[in-house]
C-alpha atoms as a PDB file:
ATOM      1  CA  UNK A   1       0.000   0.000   0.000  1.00  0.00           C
ATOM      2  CA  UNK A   2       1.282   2.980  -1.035  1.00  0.00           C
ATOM      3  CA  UNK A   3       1.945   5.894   1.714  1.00  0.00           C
ATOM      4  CA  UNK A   4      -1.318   8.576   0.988  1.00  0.00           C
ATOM      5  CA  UNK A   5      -0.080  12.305   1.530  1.00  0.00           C
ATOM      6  CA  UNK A   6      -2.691  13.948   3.678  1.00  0.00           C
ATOM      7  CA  UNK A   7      -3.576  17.559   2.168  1.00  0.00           C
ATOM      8  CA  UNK A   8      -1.859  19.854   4.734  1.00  0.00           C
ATOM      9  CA  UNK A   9      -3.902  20.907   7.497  1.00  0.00           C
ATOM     10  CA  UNK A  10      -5.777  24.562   6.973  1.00  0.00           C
ATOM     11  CA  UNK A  11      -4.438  27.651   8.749  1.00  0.00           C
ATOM     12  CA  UNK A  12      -6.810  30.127  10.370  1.00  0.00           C
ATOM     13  CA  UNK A  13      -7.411  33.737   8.828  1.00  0.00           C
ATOM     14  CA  UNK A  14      -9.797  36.689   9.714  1.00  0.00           C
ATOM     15  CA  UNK A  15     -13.390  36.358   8.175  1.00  0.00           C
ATOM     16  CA  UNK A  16     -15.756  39.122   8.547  1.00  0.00           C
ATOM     17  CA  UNK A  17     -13.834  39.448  12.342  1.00  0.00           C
ATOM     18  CA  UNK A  18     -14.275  35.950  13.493  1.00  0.00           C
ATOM     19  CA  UNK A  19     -11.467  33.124  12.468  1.00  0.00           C
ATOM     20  CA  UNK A  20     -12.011  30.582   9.877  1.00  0.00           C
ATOM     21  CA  UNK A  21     -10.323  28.265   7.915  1.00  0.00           C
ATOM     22  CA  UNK A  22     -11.465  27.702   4.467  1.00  0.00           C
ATOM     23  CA  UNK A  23     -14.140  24.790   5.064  1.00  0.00           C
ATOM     24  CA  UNK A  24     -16.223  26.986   6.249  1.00  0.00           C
ATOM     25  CA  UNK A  25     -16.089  30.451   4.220  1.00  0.00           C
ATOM     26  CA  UNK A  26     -15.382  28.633   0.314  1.00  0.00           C
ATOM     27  CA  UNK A  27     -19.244  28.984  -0.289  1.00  0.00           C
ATOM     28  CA  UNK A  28     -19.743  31.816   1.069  1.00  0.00           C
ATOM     29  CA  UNK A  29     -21.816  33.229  -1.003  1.00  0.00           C
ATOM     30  CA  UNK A  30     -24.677  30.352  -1.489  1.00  0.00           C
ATOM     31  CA  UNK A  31     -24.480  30.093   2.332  1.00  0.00           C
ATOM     32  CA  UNK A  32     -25.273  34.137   2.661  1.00  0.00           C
ATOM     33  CA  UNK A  33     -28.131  33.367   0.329  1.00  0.00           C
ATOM     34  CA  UNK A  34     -29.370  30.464   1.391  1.00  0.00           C
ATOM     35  CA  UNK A  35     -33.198  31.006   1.591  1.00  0.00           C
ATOM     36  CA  UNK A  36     -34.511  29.388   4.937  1.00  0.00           C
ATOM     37  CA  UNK A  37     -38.457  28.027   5.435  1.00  0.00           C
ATOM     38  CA  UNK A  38     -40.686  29.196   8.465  1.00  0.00           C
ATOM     39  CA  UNK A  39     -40.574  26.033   9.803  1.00  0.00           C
ATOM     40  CA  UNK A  40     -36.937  25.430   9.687  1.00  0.00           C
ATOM     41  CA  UNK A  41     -35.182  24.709  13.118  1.00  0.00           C
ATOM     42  CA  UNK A  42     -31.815  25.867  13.242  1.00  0.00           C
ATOM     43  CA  UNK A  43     -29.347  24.051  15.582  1.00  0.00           C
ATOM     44  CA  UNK A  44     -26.715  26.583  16.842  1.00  0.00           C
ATOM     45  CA  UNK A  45     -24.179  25.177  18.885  1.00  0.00           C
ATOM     46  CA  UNK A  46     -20.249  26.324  19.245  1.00  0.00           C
ATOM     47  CA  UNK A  47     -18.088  23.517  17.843  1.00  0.00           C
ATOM     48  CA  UNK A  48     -17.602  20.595  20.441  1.00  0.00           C
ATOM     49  CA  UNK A  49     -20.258  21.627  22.896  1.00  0.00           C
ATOM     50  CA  UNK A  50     -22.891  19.001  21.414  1.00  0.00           C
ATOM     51  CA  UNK A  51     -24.066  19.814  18.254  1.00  0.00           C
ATOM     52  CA  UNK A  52     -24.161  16.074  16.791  1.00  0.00           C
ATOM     53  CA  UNK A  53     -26.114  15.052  20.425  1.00  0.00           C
ATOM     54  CA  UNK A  54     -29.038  17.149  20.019  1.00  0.00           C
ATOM     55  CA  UNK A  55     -28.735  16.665  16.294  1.00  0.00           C
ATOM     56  CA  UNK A  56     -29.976  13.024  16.863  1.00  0.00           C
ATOM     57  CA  UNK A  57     -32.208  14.145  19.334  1.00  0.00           C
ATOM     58  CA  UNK A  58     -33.999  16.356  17.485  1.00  0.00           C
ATOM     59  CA  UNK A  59     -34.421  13.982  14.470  1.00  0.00           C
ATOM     60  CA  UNK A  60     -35.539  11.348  16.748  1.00  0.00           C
ATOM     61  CA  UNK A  61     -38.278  13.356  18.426  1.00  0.00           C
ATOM     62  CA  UNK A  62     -39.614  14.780  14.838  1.00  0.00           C
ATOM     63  CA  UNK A  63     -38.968  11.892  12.133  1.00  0.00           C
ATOM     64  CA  UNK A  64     -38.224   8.899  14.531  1.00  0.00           C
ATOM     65  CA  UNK A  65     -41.684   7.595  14.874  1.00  0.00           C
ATOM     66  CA  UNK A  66     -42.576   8.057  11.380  1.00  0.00           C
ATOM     67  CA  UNK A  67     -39.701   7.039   9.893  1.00  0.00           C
ATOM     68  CA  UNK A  68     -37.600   5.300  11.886  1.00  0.00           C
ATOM     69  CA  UNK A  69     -35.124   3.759   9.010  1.00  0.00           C
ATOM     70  CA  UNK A  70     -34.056   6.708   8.896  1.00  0.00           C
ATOM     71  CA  UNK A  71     -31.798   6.352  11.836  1.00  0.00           C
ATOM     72  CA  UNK A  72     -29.689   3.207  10.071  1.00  0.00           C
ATOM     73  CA  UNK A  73     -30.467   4.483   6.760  1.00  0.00           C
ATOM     74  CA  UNK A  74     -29.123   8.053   6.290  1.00  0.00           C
ATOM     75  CA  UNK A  75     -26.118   9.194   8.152  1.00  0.00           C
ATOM     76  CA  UNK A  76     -26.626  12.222  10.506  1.00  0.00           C
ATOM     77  CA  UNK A  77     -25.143  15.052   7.920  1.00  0.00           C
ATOM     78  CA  UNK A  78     -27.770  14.201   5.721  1.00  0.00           C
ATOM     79  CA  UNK A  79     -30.747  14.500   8.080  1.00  0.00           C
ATOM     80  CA  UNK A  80     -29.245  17.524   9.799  1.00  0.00           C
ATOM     81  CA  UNK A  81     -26.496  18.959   7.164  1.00  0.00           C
ATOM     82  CA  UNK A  82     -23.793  21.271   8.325  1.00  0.00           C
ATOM     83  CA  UNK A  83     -25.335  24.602   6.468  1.00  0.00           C
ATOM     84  CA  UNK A  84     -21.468  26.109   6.363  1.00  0.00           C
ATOM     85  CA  UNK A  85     -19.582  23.039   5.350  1.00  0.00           C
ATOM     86  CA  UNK A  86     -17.483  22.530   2.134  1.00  0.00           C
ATOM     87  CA  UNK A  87     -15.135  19.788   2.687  1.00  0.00           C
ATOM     88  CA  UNK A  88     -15.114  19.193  -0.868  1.00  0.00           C
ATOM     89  CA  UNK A  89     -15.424  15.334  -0.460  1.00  0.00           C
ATOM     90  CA  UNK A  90     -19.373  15.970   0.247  1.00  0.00           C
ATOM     91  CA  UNK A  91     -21.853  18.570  -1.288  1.00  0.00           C
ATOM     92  CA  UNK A  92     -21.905  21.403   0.401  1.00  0.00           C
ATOM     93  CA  UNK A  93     -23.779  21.701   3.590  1.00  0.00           C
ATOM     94  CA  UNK A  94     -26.369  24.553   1.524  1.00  0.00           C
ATOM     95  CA  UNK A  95     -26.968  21.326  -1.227  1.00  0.00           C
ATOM     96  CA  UNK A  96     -27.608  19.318   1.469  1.00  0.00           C
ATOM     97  CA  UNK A  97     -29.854  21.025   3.448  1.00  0.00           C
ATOM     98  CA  UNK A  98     -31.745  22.749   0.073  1.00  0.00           C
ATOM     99  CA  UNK A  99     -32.273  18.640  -0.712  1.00  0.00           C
ATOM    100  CA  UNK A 100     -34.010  17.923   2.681  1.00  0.00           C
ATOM    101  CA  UNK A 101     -37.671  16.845   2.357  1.00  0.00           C
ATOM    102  CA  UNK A 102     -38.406  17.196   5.628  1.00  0.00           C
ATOM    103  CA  UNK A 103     -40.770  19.136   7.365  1.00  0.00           C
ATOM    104  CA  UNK A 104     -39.481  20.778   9.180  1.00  0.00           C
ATOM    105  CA  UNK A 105     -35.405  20.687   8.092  1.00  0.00           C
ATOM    106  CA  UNK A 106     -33.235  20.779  11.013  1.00  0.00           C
ATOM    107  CA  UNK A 107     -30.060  22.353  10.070  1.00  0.00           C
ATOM    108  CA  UNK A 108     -27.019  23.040  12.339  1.00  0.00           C
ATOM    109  CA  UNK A 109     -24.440  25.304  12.439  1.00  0.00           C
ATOM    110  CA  UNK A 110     -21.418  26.963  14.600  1.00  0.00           C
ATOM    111  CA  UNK A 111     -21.597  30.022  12.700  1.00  0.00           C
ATOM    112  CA  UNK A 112     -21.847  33.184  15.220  1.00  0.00           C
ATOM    113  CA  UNK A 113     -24.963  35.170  15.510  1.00  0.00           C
ATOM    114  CA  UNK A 114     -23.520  37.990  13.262  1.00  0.00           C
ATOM    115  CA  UNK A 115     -22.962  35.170  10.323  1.00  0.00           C
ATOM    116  CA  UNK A 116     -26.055  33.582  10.430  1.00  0.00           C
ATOM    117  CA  UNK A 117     -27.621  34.142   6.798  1.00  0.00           C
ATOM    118  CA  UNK A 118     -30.435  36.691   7.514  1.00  0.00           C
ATOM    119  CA  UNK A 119     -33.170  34.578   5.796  1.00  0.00           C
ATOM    120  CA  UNK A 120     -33.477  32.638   9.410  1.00  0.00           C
ATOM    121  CA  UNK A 121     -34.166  36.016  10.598  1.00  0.00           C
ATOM    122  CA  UNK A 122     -36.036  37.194   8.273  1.00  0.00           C
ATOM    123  CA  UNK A 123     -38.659  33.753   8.291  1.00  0.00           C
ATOM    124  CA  UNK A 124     -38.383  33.937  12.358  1.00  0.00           C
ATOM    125  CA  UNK A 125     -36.941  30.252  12.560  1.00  0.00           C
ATOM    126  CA  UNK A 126     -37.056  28.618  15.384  1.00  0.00           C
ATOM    127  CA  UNK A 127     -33.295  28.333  16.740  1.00  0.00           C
ATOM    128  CA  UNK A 128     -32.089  25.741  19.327  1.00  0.00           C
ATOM    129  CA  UNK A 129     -28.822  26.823  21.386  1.00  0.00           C
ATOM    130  CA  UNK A 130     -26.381  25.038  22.802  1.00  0.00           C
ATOM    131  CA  UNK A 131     -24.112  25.936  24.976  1.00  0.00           C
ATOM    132  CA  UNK A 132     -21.093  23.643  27.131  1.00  0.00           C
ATOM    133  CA  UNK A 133     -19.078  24.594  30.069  1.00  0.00           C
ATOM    134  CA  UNK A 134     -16.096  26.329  28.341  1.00  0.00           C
ATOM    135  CA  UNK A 135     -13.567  23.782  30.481  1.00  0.00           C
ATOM    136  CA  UNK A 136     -15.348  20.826  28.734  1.00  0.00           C
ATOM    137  CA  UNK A 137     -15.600  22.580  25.266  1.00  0.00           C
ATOM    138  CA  UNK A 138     -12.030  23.515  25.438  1.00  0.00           C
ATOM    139  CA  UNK A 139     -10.611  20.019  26.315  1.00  0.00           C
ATOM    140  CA  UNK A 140     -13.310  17.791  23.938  1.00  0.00           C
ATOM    141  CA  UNK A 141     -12.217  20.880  21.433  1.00  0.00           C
ATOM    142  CA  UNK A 142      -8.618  19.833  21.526  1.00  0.00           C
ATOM    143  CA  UNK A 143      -8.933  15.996  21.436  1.00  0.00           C
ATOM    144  CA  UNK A 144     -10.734  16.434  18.219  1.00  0.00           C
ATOM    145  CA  UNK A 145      -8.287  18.878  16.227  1.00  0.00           C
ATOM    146  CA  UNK A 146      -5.706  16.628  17.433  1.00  0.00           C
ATOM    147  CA  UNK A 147      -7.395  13.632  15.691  1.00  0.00           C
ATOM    148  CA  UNK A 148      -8.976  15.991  12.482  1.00  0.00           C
ATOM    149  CA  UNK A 149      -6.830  16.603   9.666  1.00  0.00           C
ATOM    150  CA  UNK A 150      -9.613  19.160   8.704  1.00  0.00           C
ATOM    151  CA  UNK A 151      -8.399  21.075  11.672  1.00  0.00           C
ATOM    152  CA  UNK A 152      -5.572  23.317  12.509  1.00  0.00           C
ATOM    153  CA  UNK A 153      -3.172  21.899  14.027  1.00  0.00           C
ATOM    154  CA  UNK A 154      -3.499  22.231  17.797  1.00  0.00           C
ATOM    155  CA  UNK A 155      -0.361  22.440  19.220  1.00  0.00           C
ATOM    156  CA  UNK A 156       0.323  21.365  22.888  1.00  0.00           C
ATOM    157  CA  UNK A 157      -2.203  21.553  25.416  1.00  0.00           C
ATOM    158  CA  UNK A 158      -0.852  25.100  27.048  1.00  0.00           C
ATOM    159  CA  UNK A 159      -0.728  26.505  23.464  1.00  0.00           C
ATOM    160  CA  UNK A 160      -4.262  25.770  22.738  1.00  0.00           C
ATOM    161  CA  UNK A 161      -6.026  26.741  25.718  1.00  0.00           C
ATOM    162  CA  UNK A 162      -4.426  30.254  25.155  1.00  0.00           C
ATOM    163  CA  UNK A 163      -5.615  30.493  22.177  1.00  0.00           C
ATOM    164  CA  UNK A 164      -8.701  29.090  23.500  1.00  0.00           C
ATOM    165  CA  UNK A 165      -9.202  31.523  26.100  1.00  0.00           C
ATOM    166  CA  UNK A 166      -8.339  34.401  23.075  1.00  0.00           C
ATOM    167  CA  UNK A 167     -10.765  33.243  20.938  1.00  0.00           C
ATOM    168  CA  UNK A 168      -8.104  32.554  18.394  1.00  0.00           C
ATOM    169  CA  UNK A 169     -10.517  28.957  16.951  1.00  0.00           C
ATOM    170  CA  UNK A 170     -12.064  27.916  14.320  1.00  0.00           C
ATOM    171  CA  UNK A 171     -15.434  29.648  14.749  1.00  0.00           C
ATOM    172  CA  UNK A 172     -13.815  32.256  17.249  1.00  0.00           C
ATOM    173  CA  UNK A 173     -14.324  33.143  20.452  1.00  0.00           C
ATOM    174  CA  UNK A 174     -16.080  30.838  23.192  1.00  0.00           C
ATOM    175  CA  UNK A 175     -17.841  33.458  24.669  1.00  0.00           C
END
């Protein structure tokens, strides 16, 4: 087997104020225009504080009764896409969620309040928060950019948690 070069890992840069990496700001402009439905439910979570969790959740208490293949059938980012993601490897998370049938779509995303495409506003969506003490966030934060290539890199423990505490993360500040 041949050794596979993983694509190097993204670096953060300002975006409208808050950092990013490129996942996350490469369809910008669909995701600023994606047109939301009254009865969409918009999961809004900071990354790591259970986002996937009440994903499931909220799919079970809606669609689980009526259709409850789809928790074997579908994976979770196609019942409840990621509206900001473009990993490239999947449609974009504004495909996925403009392909839901559902009624209503759940859609999640760690975008800050400022980001949020103004057609959830404008419809008067219902949105679910979720928030996670920021000691918990922080550490479950670093396990997983250790472990995601998608990630920047996290550096040692000390050197994350300062940039945790300075809002310097994907998605920006905690607080």
């Amino acid at each position: 087997m041949e050794n596979m070069e993983l694509p190097p890992r993204p670096k953060l840069f300002d975006f409208h104020g808050v950092s990013m990496t490129h996942y996350f700001t490469d369809n910008w402009e669909n995701i600023q225009n994606f047109q939301a439905r009254p009865d969409d439910i918009l999961i809004v979570t900071y990354p790591k504080a259970g986002t996937t969790w009440v994903s499931y959740i909220l799919d079970l208490l809606y669609f689980g009764q009526s259709a409850p293949e789809r928790q074997t059938s579908l994976p979770i980012y196609e019942r409840v896409p990621f509206l900001e993601s473009d990993f490239h490897i999947l449609p974009p998370g504004t495909e996925l969620a403009d392909k839901l049938s559902t009624s209503p779509r759940l859609i999640k995303t760690h975008l800050p309040v400022q980001l949020v495409p103004k057609s959830f506003w404008e419809q008067n969506c219902r949105v679910v928060y979720v928030a996670r003490n920021a000691k918990d966030n922080a550490v479950s934060y670093f396990h997983f950019d250790r472990m995601n290539q998608a990630q920047p890199e996290p550096g040692d423990w000390n050197n994350f948690l300062q940039r945790f505490m300075d809002g310097k993360m994907v998605f920006g500040p905690w607080y």
